[in-house]
N, C-alpha and C. Protein backbone atom coordinates (compact mmCIF):
# COMPACT_ATOMS: atom_id res chain seq x y z
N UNK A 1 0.84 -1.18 0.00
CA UNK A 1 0.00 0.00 0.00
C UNK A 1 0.88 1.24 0.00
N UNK A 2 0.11 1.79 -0.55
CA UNK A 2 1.13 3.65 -0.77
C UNK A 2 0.54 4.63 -0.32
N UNK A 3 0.26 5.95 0.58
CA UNK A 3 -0.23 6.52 0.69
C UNK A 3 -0.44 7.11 2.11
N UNK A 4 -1.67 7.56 2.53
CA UNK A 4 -1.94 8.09 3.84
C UNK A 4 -2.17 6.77 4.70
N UNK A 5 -2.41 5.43 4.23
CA UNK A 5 -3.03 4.25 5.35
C UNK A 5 -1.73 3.92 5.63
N UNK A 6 -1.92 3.06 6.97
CA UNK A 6 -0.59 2.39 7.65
C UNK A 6 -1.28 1.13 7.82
N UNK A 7 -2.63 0.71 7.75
CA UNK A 7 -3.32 -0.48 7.78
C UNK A 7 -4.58 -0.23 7.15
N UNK A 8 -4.51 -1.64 6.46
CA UNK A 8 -6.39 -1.97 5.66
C UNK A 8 -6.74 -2.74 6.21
N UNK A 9 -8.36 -2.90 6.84
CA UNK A 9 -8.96 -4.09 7.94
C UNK A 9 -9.78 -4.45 6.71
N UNK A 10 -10.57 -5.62 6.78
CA UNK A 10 -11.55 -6.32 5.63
C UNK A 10 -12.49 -6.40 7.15
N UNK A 11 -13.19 -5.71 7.57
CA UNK A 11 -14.43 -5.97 8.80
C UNK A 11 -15.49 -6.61 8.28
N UNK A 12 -16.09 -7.32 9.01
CA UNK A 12 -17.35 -8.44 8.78
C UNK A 12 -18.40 -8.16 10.32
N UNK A 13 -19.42 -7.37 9.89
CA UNK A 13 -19.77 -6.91 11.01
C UNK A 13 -21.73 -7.20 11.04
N UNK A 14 -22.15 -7.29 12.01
CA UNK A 14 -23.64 -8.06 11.73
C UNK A 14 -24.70 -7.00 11.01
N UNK A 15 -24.54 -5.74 11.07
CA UNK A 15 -24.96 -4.85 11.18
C UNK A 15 -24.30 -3.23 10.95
N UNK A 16 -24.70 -2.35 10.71
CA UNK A 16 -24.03 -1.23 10.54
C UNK A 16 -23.71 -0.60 12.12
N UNK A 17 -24.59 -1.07 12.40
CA UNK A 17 -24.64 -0.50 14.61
C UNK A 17 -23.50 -1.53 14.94
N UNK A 18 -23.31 -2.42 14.60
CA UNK A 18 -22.04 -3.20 15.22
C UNK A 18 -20.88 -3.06 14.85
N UNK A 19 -20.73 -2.56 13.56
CA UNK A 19 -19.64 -1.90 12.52
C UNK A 19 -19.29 -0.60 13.26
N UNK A 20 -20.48 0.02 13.63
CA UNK A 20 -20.07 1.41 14.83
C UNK A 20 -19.14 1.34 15.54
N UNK A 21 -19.81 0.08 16.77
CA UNK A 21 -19.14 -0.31 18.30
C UNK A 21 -18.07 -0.33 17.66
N UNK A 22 -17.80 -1.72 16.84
CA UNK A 22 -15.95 -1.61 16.59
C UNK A 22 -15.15 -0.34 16.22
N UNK A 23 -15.64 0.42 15.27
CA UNK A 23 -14.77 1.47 15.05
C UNK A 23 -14.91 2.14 16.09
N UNK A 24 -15.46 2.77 17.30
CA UNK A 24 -15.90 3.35 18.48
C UNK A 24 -14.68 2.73 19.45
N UNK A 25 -14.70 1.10 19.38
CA UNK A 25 -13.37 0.99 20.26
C UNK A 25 -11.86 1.09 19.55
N UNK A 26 -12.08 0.92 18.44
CA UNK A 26 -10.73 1.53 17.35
C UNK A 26 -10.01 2.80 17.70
N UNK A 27 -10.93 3.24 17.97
CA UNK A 27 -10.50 4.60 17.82
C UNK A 27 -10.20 5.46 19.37
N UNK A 28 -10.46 4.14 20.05
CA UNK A 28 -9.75 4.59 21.60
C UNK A 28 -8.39 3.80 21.53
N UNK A 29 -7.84 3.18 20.89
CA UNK A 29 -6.56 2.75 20.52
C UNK A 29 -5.91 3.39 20.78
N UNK A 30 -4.61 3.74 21.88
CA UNK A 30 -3.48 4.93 21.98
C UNK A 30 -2.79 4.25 20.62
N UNK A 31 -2.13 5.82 19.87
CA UNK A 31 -1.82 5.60 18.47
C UNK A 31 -2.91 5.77 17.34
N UNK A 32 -4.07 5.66 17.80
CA UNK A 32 -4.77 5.45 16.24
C UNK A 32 -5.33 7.36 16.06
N UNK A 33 -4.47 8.02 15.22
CA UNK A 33 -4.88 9.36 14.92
C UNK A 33 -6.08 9.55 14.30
N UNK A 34 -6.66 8.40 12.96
CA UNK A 34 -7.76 8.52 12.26
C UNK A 34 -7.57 7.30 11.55
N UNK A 35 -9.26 7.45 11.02
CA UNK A 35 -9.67 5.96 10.61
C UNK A 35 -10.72 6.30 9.13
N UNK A 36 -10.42 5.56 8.45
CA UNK A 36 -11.74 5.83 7.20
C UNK A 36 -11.94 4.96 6.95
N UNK A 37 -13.69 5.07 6.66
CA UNK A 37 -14.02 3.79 6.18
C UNK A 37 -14.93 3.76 5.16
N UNK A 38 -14.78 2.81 4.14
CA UNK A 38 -16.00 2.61 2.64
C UNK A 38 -16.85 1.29 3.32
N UNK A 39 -18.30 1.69 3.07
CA UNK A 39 -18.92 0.90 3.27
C UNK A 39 -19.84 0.75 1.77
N UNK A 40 -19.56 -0.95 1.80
CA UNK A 40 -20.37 -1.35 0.35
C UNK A 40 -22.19 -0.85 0.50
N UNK A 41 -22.49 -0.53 -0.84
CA UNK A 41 -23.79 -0.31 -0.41
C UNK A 41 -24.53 -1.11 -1.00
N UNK A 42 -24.04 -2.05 -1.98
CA UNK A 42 -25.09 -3.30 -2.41
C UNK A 42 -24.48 -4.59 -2.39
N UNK A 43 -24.59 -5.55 -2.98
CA UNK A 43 -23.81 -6.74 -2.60
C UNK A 43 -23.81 -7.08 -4.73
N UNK A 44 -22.94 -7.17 -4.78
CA UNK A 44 -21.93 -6.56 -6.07
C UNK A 44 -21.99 -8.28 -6.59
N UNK A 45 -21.49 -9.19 -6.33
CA UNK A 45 -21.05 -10.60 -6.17
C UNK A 45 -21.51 -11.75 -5.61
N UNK A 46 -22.04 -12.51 -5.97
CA UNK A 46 -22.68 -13.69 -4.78
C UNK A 46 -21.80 -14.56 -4.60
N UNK A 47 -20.21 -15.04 -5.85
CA UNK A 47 -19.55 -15.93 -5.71
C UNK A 47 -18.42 -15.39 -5.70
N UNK A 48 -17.09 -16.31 -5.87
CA UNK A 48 -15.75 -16.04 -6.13
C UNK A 48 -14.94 -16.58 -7.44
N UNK A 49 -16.68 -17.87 -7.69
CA UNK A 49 -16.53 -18.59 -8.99
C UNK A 49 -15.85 -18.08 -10.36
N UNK A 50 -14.67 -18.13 -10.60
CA UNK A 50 -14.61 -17.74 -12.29
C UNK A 50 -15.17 -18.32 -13.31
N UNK A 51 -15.80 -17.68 -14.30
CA UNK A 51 -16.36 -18.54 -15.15
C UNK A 51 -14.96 -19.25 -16.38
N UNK A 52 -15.25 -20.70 -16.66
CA UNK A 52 -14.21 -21.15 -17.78
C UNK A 52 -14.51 -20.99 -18.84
């Protein structure tokens, strides 16, 4: 990675309210200055299948 991040998380969270809590305790982390986050807004993919 190049840029402003020093880490990328892949979060799996039940809910957008639970996706909160975690970043909420993230961000009491001594060290963590800031955090951004993309959240998908549709579900893009159902598989990982390539087609042959």
């Amino acid at each position: 990675m190049a840029g402003d991040c020093d880490f990328l998380l892949r979060v799996v969270a039940a809910d957008l309210n639970a996706y909160r809590q975690f970043q909420a305790r993230l961000a009491r982390i001594k060290g963590v200055q800031s955090l951004k986050s993309d959240v998908p807004m549709q579900q893009v993919k159902l598989t990982s299948e390539l087609p042959v």
